[in-house]
Protein backbone atom coordinates (compact mmCIF):
# COMPACT_ATOMS: atom_id res chain seq x y z
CA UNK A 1 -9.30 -38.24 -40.36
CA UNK A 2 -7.83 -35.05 -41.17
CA UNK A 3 -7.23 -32.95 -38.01
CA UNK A 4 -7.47 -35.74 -36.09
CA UNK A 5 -3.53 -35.38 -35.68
CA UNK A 6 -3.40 -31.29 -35.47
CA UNK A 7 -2.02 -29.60 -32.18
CA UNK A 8 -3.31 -26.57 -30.92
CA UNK A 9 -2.34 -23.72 -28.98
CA UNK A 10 -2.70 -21.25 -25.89
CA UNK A 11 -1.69 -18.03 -25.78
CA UNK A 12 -1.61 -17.18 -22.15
CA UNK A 13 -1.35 -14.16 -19.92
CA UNK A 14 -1.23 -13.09 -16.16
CA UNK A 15 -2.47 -10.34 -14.60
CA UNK A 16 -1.30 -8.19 -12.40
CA UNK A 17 2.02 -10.15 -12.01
CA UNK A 18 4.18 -12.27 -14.27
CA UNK A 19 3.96 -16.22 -13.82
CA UNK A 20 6.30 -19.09 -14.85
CA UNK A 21 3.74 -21.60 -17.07
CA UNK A 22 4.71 -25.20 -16.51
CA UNK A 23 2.35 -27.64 -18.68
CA UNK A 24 1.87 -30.96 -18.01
CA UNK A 25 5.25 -30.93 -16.23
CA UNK A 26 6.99 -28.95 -18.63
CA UNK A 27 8.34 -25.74 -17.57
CA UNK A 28 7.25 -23.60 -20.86
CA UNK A 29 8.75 -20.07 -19.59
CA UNK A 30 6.96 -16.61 -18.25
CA UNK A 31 3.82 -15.00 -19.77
CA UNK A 32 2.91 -13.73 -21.87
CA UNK A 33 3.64 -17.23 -23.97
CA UNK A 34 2.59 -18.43 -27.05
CA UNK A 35 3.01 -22.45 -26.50
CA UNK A 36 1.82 -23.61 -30.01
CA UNK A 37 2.71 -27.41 -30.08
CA UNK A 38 -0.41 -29.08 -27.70
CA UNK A 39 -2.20 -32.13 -28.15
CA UNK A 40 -6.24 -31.46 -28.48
CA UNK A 41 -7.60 -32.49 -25.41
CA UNK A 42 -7.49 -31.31 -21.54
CA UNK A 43 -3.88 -30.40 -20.38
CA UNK A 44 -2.70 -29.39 -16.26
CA UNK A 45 -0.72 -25.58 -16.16
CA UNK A 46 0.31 -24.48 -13.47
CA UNK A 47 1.38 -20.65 -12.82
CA UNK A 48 4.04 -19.89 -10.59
CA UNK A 49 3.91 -16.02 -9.24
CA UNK A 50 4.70 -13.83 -6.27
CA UNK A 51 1.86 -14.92 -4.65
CA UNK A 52 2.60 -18.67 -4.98
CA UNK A 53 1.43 -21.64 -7.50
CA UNK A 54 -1.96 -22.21 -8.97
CA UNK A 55 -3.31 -25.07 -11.05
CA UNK A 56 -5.61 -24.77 -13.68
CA UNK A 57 -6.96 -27.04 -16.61
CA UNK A 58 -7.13 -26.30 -19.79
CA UNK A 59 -8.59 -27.88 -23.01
CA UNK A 60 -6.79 -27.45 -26.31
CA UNK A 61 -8.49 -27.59 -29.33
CA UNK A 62 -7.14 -28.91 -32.96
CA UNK A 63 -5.80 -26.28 -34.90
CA UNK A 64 -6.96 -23.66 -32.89
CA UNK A 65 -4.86 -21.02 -30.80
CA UNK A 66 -6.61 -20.04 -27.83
CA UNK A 67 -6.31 -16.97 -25.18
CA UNK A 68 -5.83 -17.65 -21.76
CA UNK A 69 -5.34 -14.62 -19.17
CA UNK A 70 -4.80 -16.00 -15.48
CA UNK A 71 -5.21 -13.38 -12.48
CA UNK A 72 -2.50 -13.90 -10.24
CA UNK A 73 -3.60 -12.09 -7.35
CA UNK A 74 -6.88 -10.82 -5.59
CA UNK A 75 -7.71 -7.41 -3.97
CA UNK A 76 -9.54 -6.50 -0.73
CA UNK A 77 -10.96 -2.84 -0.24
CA UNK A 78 -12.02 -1.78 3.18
CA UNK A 79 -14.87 0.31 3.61
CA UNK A 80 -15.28 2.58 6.58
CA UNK A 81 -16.03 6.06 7.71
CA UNK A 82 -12.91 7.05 8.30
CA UNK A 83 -8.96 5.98 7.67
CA UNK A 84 -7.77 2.76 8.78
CA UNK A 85 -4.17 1.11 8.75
CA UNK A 86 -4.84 -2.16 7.56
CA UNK A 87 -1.94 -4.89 8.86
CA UNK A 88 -1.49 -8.99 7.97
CA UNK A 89 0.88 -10.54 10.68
CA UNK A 90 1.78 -7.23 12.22
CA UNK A 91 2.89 -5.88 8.85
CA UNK A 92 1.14 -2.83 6.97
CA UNK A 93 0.08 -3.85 3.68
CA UNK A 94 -2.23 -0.76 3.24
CA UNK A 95 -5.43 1.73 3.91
CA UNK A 96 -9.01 1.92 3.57
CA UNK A 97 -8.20 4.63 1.06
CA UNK A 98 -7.54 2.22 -1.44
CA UNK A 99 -7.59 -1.30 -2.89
CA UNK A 100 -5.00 -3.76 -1.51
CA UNK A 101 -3.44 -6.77 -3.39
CA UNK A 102 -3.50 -9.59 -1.88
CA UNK A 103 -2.18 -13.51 -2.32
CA UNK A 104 -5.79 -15.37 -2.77
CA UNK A 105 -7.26 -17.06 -0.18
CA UNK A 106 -7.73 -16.34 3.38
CA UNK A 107 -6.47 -13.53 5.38
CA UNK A 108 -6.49 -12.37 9.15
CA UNK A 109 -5.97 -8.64 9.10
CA UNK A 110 -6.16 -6.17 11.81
CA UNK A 111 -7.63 -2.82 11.31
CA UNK A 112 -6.19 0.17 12.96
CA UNK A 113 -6.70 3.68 13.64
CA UNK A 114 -4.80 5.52 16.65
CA UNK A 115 -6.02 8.16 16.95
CA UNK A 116 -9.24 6.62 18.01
CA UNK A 117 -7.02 3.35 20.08
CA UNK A 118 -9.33 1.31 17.40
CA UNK A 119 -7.89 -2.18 16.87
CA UNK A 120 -10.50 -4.61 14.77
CA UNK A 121 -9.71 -7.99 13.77
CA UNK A 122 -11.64 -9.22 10.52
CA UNK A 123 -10.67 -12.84 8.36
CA UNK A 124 -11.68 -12.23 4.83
CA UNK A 125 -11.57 -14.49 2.53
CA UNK A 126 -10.42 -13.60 -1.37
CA UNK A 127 -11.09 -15.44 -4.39
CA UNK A 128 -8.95 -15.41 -7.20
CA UNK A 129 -8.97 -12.22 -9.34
CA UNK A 130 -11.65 -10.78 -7.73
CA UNK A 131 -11.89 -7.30 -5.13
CA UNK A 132 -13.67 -8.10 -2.17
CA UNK A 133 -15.27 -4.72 0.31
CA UNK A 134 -15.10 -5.33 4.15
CA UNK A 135 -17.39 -3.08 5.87
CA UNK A 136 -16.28 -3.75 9.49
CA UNK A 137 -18.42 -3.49 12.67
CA UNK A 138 -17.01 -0.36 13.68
CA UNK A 139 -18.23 0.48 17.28
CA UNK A 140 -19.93 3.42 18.52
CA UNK A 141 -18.54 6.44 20.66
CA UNK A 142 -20.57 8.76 22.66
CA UNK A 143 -20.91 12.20 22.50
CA UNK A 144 -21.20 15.17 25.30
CA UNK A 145 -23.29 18.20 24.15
CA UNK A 146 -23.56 21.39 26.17
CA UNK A 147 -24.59 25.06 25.51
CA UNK A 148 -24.39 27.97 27.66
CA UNK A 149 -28.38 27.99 27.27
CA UNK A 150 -31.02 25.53 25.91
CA UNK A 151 -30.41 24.40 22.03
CA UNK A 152 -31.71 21.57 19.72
CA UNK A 153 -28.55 19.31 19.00
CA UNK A 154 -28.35 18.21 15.64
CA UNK A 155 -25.98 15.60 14.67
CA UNK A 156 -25.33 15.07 10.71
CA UNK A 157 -28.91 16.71 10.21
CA UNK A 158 -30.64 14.34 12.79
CA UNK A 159 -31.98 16.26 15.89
CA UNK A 160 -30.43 14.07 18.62
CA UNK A 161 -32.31 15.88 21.62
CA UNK A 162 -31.92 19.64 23.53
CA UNK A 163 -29.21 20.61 25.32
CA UNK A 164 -27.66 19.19 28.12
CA UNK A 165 -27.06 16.11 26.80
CA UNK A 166 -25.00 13.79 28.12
CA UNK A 167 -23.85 10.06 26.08
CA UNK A 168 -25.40 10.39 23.26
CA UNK A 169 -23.89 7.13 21.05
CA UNK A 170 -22.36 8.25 17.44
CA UNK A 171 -20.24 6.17 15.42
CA UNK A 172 -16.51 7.05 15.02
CA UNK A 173 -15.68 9.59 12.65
CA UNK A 174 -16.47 13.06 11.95
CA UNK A 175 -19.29 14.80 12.40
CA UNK A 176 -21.49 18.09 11.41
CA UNK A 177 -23.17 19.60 14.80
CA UNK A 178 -25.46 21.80 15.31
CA UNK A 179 -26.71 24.13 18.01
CA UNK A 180 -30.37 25.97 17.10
CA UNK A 181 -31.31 27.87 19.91
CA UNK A 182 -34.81 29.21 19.71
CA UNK A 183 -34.45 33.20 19.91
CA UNK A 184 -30.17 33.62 18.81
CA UNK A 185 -30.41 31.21 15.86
């Protein structure tokens, strides 16, 4: 049987970082690698990066040289309504202002912004290659509103009441307010 007997290939990459390839035991070098001389059949690599080791199988076919790209890392993007310092094991690894990379798997972070003494705690779990968004649970202040006379108070375009008010709850952040007194505008 003609082909019966051919080896195949892989022609493997990693993304974002470099990896050692080691096939079935056999420490091949870093990608990107061209490792032409494979049996057909199913074959265990394993990629060694900064973020530690991952297995993977792979199935080589008969004269055939196939791509493989392998993410080495994962990325977690926090979502919130205003800047937070975003720490694993008391360490900064980055903001909400952008996408963090991450070693896969689990993670306990902390979420921090001083200037409001906010300190949230959040696991998040992150899959292989992938960016996951946190949206944390970010608690509400309250607000004090007082005019020298009477005035609707508007809060980000939502009339929250007339003046005096007193506690009215409003997530962290900034806000557009707005005083509309009847006869001065």
């Amino acid at each position: 049987l003609r082909g019966a007997t051919a080896r195949g290939g892989l022609r493997i990459t990693t993304q974002p970082h470099k990896g050692r390839i080691t096939i079935d035991g056999k420490v091949r070098g870093d990608a990107p690698i061209r490792v032409m001389d494979l049996e057909p059949g199913s074959h265990t690599m394993f990629v060694e990066s900064p973020f530690g080791i991952q297995e993977h199988v792979v199935i080589v076919e008969a004269g055939k040289t196939l791509p493989v790209t392998v993410p080495t890392a994962s990325w977690i993007r926090v979502n919130a309504p205003f800047e937070l310092t975003v720490l694993e094991n008391g360490r900064a690894i980055g903001t909400s202002n952008a996408p963090m990379m991450v070693a896969p798997g689990g993670h306990r972070l902390e979420l921090e912004n001083r200037a409001f003494a906010l300190r949230l705690r959040q696991y998040v779990d992150a899959p292989l290659g992938q960016v996951v968004t946190v949206s944390p649970d970010v608690p509400l202040g309250v607000l004090n509103l007082f005019s020298d006379e009477k005035a609707e108070a508007w809060v980000d375009g939502k009339l929250v009441g007339e003046t005096p008010l007193s506690g009215v709850p409003t997530p962290l952040g900034s806000h557009d307010i707005v005083f509309r007194h009847a006869k001065y505008g």
